[in-house]
N, C-alpha and C. Protein backbone atom coordinates (compact mmCIF):
# COMPACT_ATOMS: atom_id res chain seq x y z
N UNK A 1 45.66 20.64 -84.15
CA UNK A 1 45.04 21.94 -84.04
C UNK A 1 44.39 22.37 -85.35
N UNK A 2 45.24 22.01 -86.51
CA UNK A 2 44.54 22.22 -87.65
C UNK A 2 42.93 21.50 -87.63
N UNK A 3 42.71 20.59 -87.77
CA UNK A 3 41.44 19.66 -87.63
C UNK A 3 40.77 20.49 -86.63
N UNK A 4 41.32 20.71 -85.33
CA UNK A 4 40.34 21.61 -84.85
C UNK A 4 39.65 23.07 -85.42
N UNK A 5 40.70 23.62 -86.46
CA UNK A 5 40.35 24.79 -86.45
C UNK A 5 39.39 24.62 -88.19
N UNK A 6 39.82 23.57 -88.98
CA UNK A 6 38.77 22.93 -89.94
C UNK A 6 37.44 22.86 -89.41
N UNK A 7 37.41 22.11 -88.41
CA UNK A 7 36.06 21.73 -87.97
C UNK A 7 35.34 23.08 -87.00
N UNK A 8 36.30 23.60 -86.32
CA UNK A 8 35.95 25.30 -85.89
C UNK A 8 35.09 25.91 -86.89
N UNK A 9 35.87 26.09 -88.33
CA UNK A 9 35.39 26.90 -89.39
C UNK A 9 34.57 26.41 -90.23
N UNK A 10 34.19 24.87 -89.85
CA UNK A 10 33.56 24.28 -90.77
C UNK A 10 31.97 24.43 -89.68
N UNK A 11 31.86 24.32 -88.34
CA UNK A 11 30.31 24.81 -87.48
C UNK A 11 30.58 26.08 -87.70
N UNK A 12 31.50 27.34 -88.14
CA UNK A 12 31.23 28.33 -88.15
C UNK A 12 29.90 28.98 -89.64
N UNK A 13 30.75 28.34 -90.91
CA UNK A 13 30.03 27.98 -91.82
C UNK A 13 28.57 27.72 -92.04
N UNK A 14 28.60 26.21 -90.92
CA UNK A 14 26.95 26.04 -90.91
C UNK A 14 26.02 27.31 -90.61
N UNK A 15 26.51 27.55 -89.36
CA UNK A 15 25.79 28.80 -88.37
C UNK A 15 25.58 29.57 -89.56
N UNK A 16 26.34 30.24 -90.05
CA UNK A 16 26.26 31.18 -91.26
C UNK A 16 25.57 30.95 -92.36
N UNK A 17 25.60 30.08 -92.49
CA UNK A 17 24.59 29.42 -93.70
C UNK A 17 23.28 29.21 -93.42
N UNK A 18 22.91 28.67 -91.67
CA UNK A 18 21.78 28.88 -90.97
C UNK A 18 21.22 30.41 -91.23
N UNK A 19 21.91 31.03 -90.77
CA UNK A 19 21.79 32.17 -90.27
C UNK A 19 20.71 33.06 -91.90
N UNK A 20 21.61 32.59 -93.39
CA UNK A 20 21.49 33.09 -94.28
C UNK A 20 20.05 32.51 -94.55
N UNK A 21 20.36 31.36 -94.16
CA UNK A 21 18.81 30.55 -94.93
C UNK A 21 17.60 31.01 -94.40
N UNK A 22 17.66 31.45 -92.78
CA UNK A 22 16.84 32.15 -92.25
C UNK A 22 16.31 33.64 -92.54
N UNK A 23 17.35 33.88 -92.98
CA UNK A 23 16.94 35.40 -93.56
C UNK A 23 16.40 35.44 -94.94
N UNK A 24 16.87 34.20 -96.06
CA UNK A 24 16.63 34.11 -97.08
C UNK A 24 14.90 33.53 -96.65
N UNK A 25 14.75 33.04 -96.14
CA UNK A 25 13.45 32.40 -95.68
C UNK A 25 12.58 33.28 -95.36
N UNK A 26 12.96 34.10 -94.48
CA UNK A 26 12.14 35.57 -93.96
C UNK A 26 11.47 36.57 -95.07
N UNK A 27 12.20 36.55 -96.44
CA UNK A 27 12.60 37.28 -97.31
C UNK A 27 11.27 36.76 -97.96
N UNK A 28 11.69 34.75 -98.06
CA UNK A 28 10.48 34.57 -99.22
C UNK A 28 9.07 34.65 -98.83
N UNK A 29 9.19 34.27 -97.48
CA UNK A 29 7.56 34.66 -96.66
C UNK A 29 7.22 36.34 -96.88
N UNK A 30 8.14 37.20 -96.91
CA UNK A 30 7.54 38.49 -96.82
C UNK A 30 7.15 38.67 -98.42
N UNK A 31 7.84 38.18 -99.45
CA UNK A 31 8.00 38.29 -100.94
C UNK A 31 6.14 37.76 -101.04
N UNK A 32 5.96 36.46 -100.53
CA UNK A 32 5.30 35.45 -100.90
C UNK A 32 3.50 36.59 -100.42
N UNK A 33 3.80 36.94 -98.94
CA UNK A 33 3.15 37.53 -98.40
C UNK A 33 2.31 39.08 -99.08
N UNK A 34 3.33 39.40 -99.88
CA UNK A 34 3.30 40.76 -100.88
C UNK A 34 2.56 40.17 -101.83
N UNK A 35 2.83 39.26 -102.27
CA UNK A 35 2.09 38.43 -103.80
C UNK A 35 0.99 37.77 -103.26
N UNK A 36 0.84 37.49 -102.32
CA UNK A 36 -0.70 37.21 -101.98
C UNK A 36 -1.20 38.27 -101.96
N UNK A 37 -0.74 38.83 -101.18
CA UNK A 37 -1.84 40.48 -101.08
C UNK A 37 -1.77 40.59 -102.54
N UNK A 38 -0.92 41.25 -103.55
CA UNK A 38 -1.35 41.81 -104.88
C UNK A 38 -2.49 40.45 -105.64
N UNK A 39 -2.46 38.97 -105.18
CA UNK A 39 -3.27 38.63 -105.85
C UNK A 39 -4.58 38.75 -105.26
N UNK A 40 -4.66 39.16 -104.02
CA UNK A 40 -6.21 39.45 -103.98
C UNK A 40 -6.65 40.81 -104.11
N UNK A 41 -5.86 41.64 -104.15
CA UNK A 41 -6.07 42.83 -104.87
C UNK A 41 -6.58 42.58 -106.68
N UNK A 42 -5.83 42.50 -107.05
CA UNK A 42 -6.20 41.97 -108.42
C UNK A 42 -7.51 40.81 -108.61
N UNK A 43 -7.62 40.09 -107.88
CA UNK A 43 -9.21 39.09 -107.25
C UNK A 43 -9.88 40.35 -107.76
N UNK A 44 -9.64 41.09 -106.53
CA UNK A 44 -11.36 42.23 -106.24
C UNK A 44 -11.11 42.74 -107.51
N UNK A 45 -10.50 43.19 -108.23
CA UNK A 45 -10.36 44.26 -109.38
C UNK A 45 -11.01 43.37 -110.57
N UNK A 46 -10.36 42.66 -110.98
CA UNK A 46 -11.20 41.19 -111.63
C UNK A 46 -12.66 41.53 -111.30
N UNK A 47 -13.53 40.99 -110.63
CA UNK A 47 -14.65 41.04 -109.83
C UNK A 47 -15.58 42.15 -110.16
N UNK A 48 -14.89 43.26 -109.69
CA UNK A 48 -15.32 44.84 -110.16
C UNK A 48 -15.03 44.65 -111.37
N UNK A 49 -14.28 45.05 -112.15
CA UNK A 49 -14.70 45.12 -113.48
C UNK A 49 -15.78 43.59 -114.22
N UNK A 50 -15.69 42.47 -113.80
CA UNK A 50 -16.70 41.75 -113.78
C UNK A 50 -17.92 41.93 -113.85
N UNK A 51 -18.72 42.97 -112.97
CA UNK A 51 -19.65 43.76 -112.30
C UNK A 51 -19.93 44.80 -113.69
N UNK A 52 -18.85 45.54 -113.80
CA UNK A 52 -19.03 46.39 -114.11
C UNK A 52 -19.34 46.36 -116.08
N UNK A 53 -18.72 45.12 -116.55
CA UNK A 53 -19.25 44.63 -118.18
C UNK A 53 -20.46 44.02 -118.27
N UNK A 54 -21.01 43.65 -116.97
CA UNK A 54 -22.30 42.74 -116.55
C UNK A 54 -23.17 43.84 -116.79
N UNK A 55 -23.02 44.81 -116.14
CA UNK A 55 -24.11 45.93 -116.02
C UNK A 55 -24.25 46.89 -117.41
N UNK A 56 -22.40 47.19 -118.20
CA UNK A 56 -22.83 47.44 -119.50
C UNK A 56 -23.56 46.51 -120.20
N UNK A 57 -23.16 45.14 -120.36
CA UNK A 57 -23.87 44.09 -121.18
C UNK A 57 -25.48 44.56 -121.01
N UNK A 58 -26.15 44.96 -119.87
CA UNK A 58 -27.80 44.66 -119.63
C UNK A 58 -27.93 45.99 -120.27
N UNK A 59 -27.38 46.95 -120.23
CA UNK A 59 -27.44 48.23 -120.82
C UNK A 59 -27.62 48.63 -121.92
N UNK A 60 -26.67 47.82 -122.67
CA UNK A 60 -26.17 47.40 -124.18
C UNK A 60 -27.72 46.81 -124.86
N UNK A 61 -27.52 45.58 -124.00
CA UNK A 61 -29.08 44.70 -124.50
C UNK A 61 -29.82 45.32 -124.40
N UNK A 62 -30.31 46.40 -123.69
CA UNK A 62 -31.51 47.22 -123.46
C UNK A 62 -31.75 48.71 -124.48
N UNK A 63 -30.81 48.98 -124.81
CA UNK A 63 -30.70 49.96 -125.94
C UNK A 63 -31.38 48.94 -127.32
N UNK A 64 -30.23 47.60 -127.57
CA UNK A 64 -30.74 47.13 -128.32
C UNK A 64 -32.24 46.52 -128.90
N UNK A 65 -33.01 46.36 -127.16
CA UNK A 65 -34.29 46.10 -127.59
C UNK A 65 -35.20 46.79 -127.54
N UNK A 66 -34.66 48.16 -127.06
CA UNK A 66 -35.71 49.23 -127.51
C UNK A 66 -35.45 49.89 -128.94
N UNK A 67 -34.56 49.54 -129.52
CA UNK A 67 -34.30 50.03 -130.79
C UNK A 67 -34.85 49.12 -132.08
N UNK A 68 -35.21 47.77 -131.32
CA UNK A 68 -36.43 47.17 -132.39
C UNK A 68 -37.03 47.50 -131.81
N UNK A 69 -37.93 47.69 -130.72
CA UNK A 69 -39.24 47.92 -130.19
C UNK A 69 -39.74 49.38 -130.94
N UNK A 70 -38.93 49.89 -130.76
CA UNK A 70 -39.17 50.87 -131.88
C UNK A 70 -38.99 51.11 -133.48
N UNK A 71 -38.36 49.95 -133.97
CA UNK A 71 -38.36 49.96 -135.22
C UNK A 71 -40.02 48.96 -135.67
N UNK A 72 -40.04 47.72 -134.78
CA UNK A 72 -41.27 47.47 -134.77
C UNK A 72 -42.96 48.16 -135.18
N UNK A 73 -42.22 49.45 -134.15
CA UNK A 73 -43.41 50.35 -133.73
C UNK A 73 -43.71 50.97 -134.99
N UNK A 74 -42.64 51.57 -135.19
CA UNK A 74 -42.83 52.34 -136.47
C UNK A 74 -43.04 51.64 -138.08
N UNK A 75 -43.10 50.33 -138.24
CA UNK A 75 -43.06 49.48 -139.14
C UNK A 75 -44.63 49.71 -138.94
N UNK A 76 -45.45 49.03 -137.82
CA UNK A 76 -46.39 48.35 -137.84
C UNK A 76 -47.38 49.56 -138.10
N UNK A 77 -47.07 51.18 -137.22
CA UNK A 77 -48.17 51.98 -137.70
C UNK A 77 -48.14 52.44 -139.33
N UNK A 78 -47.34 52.04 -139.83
CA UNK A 78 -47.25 52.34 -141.47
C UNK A 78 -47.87 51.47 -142.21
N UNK A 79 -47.47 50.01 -141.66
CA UNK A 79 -48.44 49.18 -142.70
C UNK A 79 -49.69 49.21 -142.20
N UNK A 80 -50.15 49.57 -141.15
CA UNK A 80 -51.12 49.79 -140.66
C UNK A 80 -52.25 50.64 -141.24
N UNK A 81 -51.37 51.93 -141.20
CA UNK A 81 -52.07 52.84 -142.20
C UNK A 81 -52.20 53.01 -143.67
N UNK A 82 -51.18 52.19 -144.21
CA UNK A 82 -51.10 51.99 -145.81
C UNK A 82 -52.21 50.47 -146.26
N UNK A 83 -52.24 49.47 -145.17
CA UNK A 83 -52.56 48.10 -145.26
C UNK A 83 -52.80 47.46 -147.04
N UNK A 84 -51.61 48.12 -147.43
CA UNK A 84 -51.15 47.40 -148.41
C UNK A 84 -49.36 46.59 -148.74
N UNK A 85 -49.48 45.43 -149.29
CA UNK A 85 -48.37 44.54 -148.95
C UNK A 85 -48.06 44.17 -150.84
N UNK A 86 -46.76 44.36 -151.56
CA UNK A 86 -47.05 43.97 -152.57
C UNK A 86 -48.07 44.22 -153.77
N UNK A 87 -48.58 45.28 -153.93
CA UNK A 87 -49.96 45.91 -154.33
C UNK A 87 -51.02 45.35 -153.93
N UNK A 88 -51.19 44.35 -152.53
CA UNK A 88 -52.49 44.02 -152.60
C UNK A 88 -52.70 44.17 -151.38
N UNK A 89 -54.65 44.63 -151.24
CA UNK A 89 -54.74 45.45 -150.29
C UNK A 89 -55.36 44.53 -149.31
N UNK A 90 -54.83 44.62 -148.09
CA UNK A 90 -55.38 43.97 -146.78
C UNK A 90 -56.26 44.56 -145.46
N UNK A 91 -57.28 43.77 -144.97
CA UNK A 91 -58.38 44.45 -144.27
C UNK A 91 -57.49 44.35 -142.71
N UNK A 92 -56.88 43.17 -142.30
CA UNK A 92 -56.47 42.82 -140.97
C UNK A 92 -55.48 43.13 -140.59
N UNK A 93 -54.44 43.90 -139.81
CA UNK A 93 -53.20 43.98 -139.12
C UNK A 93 -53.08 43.76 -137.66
N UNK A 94 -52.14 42.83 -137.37
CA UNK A 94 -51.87 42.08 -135.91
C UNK A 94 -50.44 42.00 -136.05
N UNK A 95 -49.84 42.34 -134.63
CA UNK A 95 -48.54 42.03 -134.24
C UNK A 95 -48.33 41.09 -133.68
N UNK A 96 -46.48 40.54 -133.29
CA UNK A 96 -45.98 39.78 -132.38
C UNK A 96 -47.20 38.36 -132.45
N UNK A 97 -47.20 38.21 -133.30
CA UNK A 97 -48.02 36.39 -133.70
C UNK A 97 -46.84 35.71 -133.00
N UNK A 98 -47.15 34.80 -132.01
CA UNK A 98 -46.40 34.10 -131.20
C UNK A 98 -47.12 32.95 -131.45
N UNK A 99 -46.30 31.36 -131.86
CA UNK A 99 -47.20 30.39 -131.55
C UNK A 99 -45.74 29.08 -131.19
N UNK A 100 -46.51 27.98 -130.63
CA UNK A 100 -45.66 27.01 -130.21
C UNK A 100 -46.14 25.86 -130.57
N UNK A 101 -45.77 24.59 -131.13
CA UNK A 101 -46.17 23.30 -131.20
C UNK A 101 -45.03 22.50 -131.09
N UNK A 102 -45.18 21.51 -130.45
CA UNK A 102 -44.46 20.67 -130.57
C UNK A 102 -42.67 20.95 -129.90
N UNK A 103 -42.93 22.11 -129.10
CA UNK A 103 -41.59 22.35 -128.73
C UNK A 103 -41.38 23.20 -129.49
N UNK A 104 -41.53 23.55 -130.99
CA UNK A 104 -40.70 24.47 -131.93
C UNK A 104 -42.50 25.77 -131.87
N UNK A 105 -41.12 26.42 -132.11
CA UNK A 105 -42.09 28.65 -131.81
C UNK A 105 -41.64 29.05 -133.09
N UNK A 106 -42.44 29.81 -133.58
CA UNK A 106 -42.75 30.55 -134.26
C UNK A 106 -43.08 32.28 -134.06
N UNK A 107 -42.30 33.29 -134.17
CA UNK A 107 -42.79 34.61 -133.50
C UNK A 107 -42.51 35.78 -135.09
N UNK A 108 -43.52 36.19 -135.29
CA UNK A 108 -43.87 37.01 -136.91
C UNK A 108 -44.01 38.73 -136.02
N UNK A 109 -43.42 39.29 -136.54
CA UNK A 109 -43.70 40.59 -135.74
C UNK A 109 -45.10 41.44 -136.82
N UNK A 110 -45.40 41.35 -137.93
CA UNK A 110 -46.31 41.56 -138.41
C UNK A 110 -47.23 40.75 -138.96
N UNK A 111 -48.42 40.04 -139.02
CA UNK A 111 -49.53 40.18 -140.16
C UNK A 111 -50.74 40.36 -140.66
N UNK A 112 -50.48 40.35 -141.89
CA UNK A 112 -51.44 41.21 -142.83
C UNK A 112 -52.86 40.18 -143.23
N UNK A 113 -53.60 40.33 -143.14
CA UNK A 113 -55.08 39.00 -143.77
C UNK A 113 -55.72 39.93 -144.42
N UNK A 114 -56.34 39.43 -145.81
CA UNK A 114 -57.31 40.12 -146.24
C UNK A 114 -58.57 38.79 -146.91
N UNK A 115 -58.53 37.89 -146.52
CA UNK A 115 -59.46 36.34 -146.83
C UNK A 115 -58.89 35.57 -147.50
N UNK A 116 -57.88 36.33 -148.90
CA UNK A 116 -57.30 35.59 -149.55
C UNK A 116 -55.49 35.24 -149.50
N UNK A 117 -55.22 36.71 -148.77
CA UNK A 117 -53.79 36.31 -148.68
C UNK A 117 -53.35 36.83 -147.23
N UNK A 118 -52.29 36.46 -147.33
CA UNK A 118 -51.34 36.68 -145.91
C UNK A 118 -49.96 37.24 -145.65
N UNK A 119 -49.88 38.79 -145.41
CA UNK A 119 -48.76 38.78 -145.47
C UNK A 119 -47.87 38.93 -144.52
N UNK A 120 -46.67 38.42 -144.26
CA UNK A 120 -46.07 38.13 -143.24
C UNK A 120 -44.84 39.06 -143.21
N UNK A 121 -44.35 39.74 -142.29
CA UNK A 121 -43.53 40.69 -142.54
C UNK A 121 -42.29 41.16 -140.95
N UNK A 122 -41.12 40.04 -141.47
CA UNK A 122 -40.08 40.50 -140.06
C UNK A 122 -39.75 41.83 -139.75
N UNK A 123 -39.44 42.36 -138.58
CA UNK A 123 -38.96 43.60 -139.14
C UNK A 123 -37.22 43.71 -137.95
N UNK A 124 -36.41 44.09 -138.18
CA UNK A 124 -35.27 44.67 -137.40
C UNK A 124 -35.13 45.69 -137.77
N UNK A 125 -34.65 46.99 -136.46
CA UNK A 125 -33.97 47.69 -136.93
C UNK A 125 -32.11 47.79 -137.79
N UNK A 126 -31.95 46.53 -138.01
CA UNK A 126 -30.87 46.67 -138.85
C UNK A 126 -30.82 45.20 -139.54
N UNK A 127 -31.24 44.87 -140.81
CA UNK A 127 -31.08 43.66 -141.76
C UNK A 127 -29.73 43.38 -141.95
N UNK A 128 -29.71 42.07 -141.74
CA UNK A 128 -28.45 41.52 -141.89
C UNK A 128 -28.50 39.88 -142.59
N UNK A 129 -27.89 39.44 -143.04
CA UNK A 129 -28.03 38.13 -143.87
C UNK A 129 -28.55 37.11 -143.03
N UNK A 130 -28.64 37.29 -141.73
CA UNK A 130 -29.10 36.41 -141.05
C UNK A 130 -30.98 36.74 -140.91
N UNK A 131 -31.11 37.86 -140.70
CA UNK A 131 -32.65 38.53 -140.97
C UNK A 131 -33.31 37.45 -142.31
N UNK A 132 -32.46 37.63 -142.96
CA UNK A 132 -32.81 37.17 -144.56
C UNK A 132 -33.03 35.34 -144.51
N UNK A 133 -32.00 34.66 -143.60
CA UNK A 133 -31.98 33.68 -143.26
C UNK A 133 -33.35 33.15 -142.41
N UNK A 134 -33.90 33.85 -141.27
CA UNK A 134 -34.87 33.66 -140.58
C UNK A 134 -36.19 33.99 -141.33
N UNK A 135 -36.03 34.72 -141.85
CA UNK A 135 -37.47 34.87 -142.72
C UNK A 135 -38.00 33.59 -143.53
N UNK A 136 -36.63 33.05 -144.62
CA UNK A 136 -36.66 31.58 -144.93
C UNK A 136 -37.45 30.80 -143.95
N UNK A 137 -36.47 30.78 -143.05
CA UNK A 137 -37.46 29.64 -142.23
C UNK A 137 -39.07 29.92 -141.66
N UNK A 138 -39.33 31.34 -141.83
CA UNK A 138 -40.54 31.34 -141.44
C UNK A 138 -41.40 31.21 -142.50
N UNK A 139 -41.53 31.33 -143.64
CA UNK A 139 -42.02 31.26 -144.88
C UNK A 139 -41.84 29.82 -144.93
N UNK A 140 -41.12 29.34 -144.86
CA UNK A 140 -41.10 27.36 -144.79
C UNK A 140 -41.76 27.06 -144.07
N UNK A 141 -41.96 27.35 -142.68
CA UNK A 141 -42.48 26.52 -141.61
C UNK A 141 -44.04 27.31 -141.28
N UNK A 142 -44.47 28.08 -142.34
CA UNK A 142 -45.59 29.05 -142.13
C UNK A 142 -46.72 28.26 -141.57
N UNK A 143 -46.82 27.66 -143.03
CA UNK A 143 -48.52 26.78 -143.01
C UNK A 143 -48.50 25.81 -141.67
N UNK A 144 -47.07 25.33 -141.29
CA UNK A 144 -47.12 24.21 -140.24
C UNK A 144 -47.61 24.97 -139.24
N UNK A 145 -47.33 25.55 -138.88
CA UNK A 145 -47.65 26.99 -137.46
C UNK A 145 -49.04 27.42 -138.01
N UNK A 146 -49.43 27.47 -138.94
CA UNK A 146 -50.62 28.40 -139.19
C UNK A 146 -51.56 27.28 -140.17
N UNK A 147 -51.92 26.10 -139.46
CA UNK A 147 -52.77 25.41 -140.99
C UNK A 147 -54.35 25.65 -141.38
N UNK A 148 -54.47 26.83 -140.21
CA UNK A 148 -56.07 27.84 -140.90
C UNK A 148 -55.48 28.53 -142.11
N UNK A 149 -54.58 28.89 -142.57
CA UNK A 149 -54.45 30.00 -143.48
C UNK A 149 -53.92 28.78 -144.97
N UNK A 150 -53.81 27.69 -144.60
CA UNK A 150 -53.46 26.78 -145.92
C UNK A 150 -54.01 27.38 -146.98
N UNK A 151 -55.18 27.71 -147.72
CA UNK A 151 -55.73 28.38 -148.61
C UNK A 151 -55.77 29.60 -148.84
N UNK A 152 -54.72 30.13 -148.10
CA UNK A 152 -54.13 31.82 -148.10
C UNK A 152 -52.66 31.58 -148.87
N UNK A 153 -52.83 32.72 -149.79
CA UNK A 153 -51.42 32.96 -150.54
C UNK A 153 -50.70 33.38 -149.54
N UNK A 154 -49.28 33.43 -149.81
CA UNK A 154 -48.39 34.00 -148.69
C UNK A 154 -47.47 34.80 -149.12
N UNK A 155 -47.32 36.04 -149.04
CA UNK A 155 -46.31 36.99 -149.10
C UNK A 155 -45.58 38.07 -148.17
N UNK A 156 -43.79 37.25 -148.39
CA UNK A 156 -43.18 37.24 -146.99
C UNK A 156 -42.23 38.76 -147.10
N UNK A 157 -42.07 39.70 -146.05
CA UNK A 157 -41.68 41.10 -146.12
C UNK A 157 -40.60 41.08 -145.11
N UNK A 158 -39.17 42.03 -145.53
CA UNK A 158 -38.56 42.38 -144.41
C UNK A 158 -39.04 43.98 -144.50
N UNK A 159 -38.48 44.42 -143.05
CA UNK A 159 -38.22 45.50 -142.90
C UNK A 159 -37.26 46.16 -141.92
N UNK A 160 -36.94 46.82 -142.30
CA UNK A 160 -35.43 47.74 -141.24
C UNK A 160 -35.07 48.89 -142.03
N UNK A 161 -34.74 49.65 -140.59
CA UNK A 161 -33.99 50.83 -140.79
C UNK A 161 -32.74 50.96 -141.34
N UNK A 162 -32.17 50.04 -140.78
CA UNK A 162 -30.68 50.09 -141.94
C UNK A 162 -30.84 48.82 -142.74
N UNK A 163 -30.87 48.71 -144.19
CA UNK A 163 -31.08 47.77 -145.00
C UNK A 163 -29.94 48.10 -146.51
N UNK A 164 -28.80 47.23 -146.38
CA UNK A 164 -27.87 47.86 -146.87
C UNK A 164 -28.26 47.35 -148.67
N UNK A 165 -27.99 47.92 -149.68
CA UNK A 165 -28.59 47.61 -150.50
C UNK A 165 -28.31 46.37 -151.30
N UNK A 166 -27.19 46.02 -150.77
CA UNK A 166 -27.07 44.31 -151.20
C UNK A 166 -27.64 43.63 -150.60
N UNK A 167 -28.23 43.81 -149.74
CA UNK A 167 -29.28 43.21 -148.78
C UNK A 167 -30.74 42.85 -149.55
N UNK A 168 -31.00 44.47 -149.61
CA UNK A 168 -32.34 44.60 -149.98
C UNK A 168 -32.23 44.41 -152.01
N UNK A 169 -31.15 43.74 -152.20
CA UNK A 169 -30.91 42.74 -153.97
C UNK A 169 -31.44 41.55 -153.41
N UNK A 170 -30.84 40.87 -152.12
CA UNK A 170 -30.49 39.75 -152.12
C UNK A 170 -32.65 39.40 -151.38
N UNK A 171 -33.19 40.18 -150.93
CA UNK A 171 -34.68 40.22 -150.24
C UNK A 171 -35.34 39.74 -151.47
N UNK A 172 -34.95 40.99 -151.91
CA UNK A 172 -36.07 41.20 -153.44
C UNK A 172 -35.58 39.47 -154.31
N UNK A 173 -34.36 39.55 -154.47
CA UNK A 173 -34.13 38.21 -155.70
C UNK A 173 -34.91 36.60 -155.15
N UNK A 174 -34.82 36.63 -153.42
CA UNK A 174 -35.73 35.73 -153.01
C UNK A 174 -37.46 35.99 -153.05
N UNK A 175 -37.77 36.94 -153.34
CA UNK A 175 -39.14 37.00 -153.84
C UNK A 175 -39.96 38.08 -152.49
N UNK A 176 -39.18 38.54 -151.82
CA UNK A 176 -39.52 39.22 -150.85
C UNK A 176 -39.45 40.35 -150.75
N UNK A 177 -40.91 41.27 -150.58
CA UNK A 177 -40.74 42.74 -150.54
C UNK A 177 -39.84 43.41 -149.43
N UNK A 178 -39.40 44.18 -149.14
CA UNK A 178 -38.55 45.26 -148.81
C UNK A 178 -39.37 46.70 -148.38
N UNK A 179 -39.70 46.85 -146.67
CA UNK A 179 -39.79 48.00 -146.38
C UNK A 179 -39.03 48.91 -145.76
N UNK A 180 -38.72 50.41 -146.17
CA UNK A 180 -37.17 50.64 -145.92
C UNK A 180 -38.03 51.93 -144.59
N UNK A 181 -37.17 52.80 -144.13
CA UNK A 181 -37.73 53.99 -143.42
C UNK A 181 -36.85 55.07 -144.49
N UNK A 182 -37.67 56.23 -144.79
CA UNK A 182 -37.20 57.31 -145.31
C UNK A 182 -37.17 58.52 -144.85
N UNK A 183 -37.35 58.94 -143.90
CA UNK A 183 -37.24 60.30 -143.10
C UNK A 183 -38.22 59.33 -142.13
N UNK A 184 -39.55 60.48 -142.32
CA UNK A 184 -40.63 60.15 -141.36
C UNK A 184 -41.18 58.64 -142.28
N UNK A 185 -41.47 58.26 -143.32
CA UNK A 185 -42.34 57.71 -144.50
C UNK A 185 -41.61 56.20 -144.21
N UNK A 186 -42.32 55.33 -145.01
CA UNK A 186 -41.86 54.25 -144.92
C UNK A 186 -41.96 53.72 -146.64
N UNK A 187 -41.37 53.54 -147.20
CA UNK A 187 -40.60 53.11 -148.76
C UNK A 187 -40.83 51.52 -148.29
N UNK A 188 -41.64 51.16 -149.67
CA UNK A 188 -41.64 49.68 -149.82
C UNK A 188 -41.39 49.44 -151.34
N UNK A 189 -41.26 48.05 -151.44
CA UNK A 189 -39.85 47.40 -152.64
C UNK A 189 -40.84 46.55 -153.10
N UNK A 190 -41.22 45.88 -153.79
CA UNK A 190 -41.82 44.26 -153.81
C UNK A 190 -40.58 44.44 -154.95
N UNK A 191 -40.89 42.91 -155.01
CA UNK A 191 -39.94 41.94 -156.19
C UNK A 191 -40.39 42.28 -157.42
């Protein structure tokens, strides 16, 4: 009778342990079921805010390129009206000189011709060591982009609205004038 009542309590056990695993089972499908849902909740939220840094980003960029477009603007009607570069005075002013050879571009937002010289002049609204960096290369790679002007002197200009003054040390010590904005006026530096 004992053995019977071992083995009684021992299928009672199983059942019970069935019984548990089933409920424990029920438990992890509903658990599992909850965490899917919160992860596609969190999906869409992801997504939306996705959307939503996408649309600041174009926003962002668009402030930023109207804020050279206008530092541009205001660069170019000054030298325009002054059409002097370095004390020397120039007859020609042209913007956005765009050129391409060979795969490699070249884009000058100002210059200056007067038969004998040329002056070339970046402008951002905010100079930064990298401004200073790109100008280099355009002053290097000038004559290659431009080999009508080979017999033109060349004198290379930044300009920006914010031009911090270690900046406009470091313009000037490379041999490059410096046009700053001063209220309405536009302040120029040569070396």
């Amino acid at each position: 009778m004992e053995k019977e009542l071992n083995i009684t309590d021992l299928l009672q056990s199983i059942r019970e342990l069935r019984i548990s695993q089933r409920a424990s089972y029920q438990e992890f499908r509903a658990s599992q079921e909850k965490t899917d849902k919160q992860i596609e909740k969190t999906d869409k939220q992801i997504e939306k805010t996705d959307k939503q840094v996408r649309a600041l980003t174009k926003d962002i960029f668009g402030i930023s390129t109207s804020m050279g477009l206008e530092a541009e603007e205001f660069f170019y009607n000054a030298v325009k009206e002054k059409m002097q570069l370095a004390g020397i005075k120039f007859d020609y002013a042209s913007r956005n000189d765009k050129i391409a050879i060979k795969g490699e571009k070249q884009e000058i937002d100002i210059i200056l011709e007067n038969g004998n010289y040329i002056g070339v002049i970046e402008v951002k609204n905010k100079v930064t060591k990298n401004t200073i960096k790109q100008m280099d290369k355009i002053i290097e790679k000038f004559y290659y982009f431009h080999p009508h002007f080979k017999n033109y002197k060349l004198i290379g200009a930044i300009a920006g609205k914010v031009f911090s003054e270690e900046l406009i040390q470091l313009a000037l010590k490379k041999g490059y004038s410096v046009l700053t904005q001063k209220g309405e006026y536009m302040e120029q530096i040569n070396p």
